[in-house]
N, C-alpha and C. Protein backbone atom coordinates (compact mmCIF):
# COMPACT_ATOMS: atom_id res chain seq x y z
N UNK A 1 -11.33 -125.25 -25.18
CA UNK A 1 -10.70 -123.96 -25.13
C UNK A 1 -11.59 -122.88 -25.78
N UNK A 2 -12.09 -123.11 -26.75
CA UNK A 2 -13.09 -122.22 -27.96
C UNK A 2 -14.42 -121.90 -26.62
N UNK A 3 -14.76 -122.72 -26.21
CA UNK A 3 -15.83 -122.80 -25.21
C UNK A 3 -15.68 -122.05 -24.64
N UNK A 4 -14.49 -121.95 -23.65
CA UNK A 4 -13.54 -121.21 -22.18
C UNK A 4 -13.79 -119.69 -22.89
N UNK A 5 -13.20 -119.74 -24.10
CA UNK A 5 -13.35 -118.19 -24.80
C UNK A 5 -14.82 -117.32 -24.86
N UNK A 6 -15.45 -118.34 -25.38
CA UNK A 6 -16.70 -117.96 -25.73
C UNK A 6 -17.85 -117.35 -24.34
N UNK A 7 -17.53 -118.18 -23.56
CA UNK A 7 -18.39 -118.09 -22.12
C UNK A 7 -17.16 -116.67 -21.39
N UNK A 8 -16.05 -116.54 -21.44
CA UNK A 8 -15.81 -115.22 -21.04
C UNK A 8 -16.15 -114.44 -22.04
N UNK A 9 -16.07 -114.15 -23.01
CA UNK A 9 -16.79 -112.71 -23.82
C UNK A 9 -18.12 -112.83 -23.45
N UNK A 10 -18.96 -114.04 -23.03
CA UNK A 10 -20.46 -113.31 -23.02
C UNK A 10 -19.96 -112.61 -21.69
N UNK A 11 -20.01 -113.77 -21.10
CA UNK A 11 -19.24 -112.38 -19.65
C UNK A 11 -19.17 -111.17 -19.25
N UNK A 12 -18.00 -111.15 -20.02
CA UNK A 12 -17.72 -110.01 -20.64
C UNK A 12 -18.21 -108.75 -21.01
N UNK A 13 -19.45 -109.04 -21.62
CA UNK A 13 -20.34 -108.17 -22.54
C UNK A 13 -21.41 -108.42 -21.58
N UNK A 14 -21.76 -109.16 -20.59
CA UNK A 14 -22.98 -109.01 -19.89
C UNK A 14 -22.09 -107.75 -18.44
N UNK A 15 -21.45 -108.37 -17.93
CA UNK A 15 -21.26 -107.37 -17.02
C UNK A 15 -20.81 -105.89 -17.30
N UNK A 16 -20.48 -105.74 -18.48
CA UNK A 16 -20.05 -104.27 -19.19
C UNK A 16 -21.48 -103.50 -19.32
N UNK A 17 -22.23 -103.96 -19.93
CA UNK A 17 -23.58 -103.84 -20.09
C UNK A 17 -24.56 -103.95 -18.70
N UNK A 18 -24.08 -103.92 -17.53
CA UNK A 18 -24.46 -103.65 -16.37
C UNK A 18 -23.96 -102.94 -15.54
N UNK A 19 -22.45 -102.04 -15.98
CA UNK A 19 -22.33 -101.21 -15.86
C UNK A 19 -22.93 -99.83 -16.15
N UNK A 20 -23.52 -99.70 -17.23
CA UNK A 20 -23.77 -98.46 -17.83
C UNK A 20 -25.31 -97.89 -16.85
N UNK A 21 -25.04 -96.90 -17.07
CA UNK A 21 -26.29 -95.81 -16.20
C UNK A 21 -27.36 -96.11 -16.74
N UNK A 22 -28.46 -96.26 -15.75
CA UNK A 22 -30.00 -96.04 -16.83
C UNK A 22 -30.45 -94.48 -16.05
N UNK A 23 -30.44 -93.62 -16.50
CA UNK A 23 -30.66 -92.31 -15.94
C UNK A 23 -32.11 -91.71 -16.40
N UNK A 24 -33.27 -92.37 -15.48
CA UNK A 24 -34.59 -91.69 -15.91
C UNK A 24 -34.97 -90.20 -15.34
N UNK A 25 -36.06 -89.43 -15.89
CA UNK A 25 -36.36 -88.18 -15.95
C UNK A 25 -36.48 -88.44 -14.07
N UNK A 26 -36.14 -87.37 -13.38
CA UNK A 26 -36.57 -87.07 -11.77
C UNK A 26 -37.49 -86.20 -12.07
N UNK A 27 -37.82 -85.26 -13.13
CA UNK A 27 -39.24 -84.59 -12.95
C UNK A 27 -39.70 -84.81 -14.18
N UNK A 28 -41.02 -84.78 -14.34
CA UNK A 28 -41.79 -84.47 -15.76
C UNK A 28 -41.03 -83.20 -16.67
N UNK A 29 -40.64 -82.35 -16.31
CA UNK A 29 -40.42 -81.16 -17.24
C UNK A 29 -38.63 -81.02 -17.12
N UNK A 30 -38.15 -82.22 -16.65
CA UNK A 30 -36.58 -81.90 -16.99
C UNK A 30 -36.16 -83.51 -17.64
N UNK A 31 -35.61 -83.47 -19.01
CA UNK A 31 -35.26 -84.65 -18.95
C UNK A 31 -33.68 -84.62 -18.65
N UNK A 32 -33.76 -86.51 -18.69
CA UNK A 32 -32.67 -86.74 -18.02
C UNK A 32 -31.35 -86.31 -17.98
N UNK A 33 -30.71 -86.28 -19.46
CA UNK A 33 -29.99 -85.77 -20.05
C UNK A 33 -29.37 -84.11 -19.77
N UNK A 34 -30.26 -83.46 -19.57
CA UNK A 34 -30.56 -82.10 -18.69
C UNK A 34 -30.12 -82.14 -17.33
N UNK A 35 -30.79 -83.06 -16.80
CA UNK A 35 -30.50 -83.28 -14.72
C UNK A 35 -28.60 -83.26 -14.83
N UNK A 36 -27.89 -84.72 -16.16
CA UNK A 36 -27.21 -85.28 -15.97
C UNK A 36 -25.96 -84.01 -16.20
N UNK A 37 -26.17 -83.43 -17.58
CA UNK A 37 -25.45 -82.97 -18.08
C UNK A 37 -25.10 -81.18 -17.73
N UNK A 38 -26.68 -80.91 -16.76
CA UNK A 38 -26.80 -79.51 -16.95
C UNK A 38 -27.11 -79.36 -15.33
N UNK A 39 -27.72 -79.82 -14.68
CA UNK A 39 -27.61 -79.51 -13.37
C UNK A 39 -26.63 -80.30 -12.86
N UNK A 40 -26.23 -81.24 -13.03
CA UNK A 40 -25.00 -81.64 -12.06
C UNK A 40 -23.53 -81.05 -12.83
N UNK A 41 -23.36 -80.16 -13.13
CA UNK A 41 -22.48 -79.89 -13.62
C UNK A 41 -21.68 -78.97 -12.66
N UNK A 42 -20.14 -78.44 -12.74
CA UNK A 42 -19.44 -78.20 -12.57
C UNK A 42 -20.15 -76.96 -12.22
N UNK A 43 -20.68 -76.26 -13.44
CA UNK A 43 -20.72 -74.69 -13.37
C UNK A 43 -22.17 -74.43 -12.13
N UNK A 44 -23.28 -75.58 -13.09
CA UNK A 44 -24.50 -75.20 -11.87
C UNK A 44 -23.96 -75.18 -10.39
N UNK A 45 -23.31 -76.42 -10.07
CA UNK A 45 -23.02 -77.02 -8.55
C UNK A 45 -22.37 -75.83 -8.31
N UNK A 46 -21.35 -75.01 -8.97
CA UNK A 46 -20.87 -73.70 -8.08
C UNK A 46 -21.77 -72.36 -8.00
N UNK A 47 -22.61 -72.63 -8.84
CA UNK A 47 -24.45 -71.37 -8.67
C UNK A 47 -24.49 -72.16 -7.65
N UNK A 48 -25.24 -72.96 -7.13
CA UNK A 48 -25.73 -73.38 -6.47
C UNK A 48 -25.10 -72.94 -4.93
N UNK A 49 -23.66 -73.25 -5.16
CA UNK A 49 -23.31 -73.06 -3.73
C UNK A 49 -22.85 -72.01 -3.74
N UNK A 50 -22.83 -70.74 -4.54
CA UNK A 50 -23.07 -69.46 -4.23
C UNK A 50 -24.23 -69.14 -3.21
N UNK A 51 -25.39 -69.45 -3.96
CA UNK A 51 -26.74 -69.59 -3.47
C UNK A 51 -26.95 -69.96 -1.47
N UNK A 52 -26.29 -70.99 -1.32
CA UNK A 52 -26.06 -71.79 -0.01
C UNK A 52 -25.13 -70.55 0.77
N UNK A 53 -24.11 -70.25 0.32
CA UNK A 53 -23.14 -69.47 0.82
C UNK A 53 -24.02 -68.51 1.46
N UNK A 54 -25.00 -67.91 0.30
CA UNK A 54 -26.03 -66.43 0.91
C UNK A 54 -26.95 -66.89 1.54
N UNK A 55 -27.38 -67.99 1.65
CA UNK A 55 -28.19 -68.26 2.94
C UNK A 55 -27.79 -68.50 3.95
N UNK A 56 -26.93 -69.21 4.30
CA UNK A 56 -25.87 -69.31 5.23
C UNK A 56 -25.80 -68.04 5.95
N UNK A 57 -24.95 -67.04 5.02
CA UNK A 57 -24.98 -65.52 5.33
C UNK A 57 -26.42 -64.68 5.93
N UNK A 58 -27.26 -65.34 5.28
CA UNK A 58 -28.69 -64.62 6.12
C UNK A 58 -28.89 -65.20 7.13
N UNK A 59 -28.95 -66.61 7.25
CA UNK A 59 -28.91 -67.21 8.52
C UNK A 59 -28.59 -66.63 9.73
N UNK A 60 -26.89 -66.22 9.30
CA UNK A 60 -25.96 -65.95 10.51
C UNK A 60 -26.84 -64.52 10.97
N UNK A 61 -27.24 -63.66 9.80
CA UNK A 61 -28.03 -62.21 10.19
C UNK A 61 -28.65 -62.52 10.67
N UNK A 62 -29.78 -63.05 10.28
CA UNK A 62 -30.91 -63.61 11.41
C UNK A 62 -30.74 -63.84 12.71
N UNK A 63 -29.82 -64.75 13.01
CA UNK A 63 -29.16 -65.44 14.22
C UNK A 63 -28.98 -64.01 14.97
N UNK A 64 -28.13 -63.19 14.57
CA UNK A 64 -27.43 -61.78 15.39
C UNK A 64 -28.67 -60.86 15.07
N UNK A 65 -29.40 -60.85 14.59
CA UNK A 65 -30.82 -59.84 14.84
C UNK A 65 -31.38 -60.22 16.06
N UNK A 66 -31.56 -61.92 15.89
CA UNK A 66 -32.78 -61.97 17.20
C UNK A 66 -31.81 -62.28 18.54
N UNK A 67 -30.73 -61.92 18.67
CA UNK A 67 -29.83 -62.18 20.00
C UNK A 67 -30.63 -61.31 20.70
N UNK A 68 -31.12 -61.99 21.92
CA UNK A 68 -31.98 -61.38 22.97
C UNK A 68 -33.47 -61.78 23.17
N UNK A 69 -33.68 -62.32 22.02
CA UNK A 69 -35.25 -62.00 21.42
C UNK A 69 -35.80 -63.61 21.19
N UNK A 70 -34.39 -64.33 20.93
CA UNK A 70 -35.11 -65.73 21.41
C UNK A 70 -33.77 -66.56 22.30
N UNK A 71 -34.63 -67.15 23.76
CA UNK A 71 -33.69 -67.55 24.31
C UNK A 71 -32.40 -68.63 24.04
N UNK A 72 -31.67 -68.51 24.68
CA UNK A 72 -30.26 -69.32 24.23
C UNK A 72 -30.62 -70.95 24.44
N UNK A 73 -31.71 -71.28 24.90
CA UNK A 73 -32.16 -72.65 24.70
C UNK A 73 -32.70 -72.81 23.42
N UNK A 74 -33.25 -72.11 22.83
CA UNK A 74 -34.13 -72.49 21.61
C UNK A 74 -33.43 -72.25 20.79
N UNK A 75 -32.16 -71.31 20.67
CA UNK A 75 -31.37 -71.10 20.16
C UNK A 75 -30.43 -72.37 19.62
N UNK A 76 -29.67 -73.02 20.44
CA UNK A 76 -29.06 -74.15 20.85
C UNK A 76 -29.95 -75.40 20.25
N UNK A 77 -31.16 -75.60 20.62
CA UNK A 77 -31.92 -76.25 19.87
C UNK A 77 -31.86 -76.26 18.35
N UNK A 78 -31.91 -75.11 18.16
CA UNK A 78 -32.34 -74.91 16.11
C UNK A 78 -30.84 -75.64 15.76
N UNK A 79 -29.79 -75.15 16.52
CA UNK A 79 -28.23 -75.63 16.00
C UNK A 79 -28.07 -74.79 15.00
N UNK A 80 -26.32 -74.71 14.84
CA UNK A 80 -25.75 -74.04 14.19
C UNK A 80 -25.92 -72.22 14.13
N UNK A 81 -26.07 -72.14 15.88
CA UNK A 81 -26.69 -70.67 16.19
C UNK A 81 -25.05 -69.97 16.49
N UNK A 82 -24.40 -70.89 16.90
CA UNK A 82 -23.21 -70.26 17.62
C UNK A 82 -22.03 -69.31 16.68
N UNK A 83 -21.28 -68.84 17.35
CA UNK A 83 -20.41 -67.70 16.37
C UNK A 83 -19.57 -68.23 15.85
N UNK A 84 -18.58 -69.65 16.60
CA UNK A 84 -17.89 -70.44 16.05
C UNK A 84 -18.05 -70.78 14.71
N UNK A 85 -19.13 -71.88 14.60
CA UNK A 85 -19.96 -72.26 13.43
C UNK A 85 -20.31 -71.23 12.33
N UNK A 86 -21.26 -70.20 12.72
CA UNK A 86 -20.94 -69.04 11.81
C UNK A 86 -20.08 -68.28 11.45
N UNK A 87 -19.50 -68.25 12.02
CA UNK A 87 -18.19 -66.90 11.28
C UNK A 87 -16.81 -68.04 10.93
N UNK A 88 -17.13 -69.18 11.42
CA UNK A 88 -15.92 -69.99 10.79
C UNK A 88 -16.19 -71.65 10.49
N UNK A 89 -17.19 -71.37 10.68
CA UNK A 89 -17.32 -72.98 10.26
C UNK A 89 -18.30 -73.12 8.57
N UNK A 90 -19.37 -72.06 8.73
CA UNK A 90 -19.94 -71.82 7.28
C UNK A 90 -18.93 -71.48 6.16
N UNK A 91 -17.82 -70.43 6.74
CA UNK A 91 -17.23 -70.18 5.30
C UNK A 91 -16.00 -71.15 5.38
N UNK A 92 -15.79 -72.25 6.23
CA UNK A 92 -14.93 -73.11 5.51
C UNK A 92 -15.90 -74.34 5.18
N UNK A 93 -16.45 -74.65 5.31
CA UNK A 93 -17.43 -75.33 4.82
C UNK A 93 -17.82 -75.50 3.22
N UNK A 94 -18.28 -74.14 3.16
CA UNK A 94 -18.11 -73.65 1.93
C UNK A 94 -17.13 -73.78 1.02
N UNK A 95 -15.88 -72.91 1.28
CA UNK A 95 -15.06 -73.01 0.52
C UNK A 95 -13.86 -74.57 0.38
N UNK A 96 -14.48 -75.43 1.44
CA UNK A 96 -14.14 -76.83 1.04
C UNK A 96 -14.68 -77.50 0.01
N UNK A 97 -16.13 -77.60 0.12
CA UNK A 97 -17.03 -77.73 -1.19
C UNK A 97 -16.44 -77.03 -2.58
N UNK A 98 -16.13 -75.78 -2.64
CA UNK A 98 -16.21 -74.76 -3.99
C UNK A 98 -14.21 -75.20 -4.13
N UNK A 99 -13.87 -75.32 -3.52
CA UNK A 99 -12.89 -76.23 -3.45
C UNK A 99 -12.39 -77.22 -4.24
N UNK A 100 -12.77 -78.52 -3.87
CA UNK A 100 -13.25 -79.59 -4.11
C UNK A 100 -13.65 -79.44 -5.48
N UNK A 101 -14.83 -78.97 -5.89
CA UNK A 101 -15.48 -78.64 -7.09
C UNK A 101 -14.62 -78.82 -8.25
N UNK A 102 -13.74 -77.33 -8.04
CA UNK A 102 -12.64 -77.04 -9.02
C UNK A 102 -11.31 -77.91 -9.01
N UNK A 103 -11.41 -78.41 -7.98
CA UNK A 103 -10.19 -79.33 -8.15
C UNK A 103 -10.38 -80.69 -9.08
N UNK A 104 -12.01 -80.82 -8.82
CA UNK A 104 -12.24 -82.34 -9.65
C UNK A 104 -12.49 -81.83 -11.20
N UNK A 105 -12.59 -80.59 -11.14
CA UNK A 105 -12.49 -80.17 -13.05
C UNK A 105 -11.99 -80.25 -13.17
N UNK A 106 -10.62 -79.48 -12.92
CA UNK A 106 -8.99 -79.70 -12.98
C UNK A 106 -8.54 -80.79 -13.41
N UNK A 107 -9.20 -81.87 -12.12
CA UNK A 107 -8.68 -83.15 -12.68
C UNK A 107 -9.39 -83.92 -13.91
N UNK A 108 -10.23 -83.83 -14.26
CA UNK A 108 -11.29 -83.96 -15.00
C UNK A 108 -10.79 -83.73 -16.70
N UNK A 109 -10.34 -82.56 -16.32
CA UNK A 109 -9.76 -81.88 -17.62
C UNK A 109 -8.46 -82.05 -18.64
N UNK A 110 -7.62 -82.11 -17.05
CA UNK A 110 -6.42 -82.80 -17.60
C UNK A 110 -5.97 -84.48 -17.55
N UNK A 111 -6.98 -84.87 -17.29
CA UNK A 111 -7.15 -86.50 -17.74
C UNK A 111 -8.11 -86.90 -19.44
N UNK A 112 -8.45 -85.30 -19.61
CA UNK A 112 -9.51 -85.57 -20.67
C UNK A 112 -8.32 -84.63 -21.42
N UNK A 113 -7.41 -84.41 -21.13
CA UNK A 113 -6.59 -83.81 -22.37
C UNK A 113 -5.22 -84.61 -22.41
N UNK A 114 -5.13 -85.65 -21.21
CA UNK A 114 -3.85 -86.46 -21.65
C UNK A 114 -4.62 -87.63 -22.68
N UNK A 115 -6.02 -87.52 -22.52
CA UNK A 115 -6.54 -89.18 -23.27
C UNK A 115 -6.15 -88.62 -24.89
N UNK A 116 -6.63 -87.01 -25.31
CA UNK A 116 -6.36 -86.79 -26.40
C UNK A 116 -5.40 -86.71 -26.65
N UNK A 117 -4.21 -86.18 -26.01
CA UNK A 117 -2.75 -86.44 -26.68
C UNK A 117 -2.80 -87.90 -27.44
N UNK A 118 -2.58 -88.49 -25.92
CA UNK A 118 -2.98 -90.35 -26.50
C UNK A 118 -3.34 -90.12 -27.93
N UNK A 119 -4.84 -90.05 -28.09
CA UNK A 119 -5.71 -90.48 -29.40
C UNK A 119 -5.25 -89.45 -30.35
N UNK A 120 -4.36 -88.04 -30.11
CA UNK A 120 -4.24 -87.33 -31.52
C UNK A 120 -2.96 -88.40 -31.84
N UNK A 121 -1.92 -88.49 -30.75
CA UNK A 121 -0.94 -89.55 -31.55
C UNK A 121 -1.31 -90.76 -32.32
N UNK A 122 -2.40 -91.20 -32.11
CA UNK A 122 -2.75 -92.58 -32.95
C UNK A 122 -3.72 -91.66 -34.12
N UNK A 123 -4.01 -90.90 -34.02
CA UNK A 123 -4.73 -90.22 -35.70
C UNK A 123 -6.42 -90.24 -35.00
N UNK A 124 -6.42 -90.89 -33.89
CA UNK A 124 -8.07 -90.66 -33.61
C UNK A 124 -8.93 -89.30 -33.40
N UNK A 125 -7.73 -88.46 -33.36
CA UNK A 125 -8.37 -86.87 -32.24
C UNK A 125 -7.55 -86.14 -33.34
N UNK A 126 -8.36 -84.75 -33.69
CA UNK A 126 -8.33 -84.05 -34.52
C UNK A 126 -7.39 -83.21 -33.70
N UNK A 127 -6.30 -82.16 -34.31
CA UNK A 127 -5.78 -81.19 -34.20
C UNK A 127 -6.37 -80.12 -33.44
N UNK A 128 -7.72 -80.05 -33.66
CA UNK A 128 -8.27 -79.63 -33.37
C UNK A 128 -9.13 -79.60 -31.79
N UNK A 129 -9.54 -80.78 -31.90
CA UNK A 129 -10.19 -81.32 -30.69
C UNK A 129 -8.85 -81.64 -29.51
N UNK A 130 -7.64 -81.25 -30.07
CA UNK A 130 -6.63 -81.41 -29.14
C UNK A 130 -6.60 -80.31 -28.64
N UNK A 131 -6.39 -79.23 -29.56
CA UNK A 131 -6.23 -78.11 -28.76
C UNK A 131 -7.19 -77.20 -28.15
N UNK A 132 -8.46 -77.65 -27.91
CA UNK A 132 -9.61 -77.26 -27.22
C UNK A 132 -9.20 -77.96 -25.97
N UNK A 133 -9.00 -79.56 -26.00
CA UNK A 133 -9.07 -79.86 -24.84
C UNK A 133 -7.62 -79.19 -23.87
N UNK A 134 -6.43 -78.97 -24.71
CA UNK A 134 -5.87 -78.18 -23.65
C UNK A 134 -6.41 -76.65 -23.56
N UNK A 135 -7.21 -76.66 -24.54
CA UNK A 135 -7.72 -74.58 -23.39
C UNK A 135 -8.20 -75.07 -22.28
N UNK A 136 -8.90 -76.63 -22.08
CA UNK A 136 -10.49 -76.44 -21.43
C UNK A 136 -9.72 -77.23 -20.33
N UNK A 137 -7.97 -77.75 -20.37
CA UNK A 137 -7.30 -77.81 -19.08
C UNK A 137 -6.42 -77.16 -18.73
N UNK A 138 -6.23 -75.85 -19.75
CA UNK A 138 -5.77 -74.63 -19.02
C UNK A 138 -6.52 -74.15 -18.62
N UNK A 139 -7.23 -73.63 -18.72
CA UNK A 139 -9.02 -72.67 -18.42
C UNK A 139 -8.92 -73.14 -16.64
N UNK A 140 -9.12 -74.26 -16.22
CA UNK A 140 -9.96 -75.05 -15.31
C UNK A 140 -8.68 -75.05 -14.47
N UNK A 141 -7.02 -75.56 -14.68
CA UNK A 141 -6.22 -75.14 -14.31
C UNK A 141 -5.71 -73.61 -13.70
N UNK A 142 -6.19 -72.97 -14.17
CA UNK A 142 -6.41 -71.29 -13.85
C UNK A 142 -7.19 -71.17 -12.83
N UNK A 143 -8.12 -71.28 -13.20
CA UNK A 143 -9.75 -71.16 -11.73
C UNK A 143 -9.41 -71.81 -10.96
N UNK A 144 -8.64 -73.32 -11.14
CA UNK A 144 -8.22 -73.89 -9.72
C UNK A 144 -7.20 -72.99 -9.02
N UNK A 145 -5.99 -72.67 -10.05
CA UNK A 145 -4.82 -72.25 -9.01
C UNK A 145 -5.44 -70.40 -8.55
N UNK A 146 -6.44 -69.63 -9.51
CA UNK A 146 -6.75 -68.74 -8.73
C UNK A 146 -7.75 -68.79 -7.28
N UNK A 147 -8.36 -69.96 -7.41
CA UNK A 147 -9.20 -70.13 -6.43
C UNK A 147 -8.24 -70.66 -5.36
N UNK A 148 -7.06 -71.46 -5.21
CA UNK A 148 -6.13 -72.07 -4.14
C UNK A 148 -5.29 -70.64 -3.81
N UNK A 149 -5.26 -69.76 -4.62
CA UNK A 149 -4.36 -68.38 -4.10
C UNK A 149 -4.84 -67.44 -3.45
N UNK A 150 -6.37 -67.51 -3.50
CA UNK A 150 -7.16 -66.46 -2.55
C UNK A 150 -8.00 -67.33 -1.55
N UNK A 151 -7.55 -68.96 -1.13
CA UNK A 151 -8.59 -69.35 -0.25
C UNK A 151 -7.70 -69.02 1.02
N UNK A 152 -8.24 -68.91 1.68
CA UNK A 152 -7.67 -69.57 3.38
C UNK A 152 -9.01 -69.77 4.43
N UNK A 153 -8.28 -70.59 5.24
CA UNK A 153 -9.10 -71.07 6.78
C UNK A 153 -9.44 -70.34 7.41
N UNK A 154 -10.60 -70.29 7.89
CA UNK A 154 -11.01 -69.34 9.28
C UNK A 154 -10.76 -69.63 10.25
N UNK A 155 -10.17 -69.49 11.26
CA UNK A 155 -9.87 -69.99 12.44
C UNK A 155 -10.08 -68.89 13.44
């Protein structure tokens, strides 16, 4: 029985320990920690697809500048020339992504502020660190429900 025990905790502790991330540098001048914590983040990923949004938007200019100027075959070729796609398929596109985004903070937030209820009731989580984490799932709660009150579909 002592045995049976012993051989599941290594177990145990080996496959836990093969869970965890090994997250090396992707460039010389960003470390990892940076990529993990600071570009994949909530706030960059919505720069970012600001960024996408305005190219998108130049795209579509582009597209309606050269109407005439390059034929509707080569057009058709490049893809994503048509008006459909642009005037309603980029900005829901978009705002599915920027979407999405805020919804997984949301959730993010208020799973990271029910864990502290949890842990302030057992004495682990400071008074303090409780009531940050509900600003930081009211905060995120807000941006979601203002962002769900001004989205709609293009159709």
């Amino acid at each position: 029985m002592l045995r049976a025990i012993i051989i599941c905790s290594i177990l145990a502790i080996s496959l836990s320990a093969h869970g965890e991330l090994i997250l090396k540098p992707i460039h010389p001048d960003e470390p990892a920690d940076y990529t993990y914590n600071e570009r994949f983040s909530t706030r960059s990923s919505l720069k970012s697809l600001d960024s996408i949004k305005s190219a998108l938007e130049s795209f579509r200019q582009l597209t309606e500048a050269s109407a005439g100027k390059i034929p509707k075959k080569t057009l058709a070729k490049i893809g994503n020339t048509g008006w459909e796609m642009q005037n309603l398929g980029f900005p829901n596109h978009v705002g599915t992504v920027k979407g999405t985004l805020l919804k997984q903070e949301y959730l993010i937030k208020k799973l990271t502020y029910e864990l502290a209820q949890a842990k302030a009731r057992s004495g682990e989580v400071s008074q303090a660190d409780l009531s940050a984490a509900k600003m930081d799932y009211e905060k995120a709660g807000k941006q979601f429900q203002d962002y769900w009150d001004s989205f709609s579909v293009s159709d």
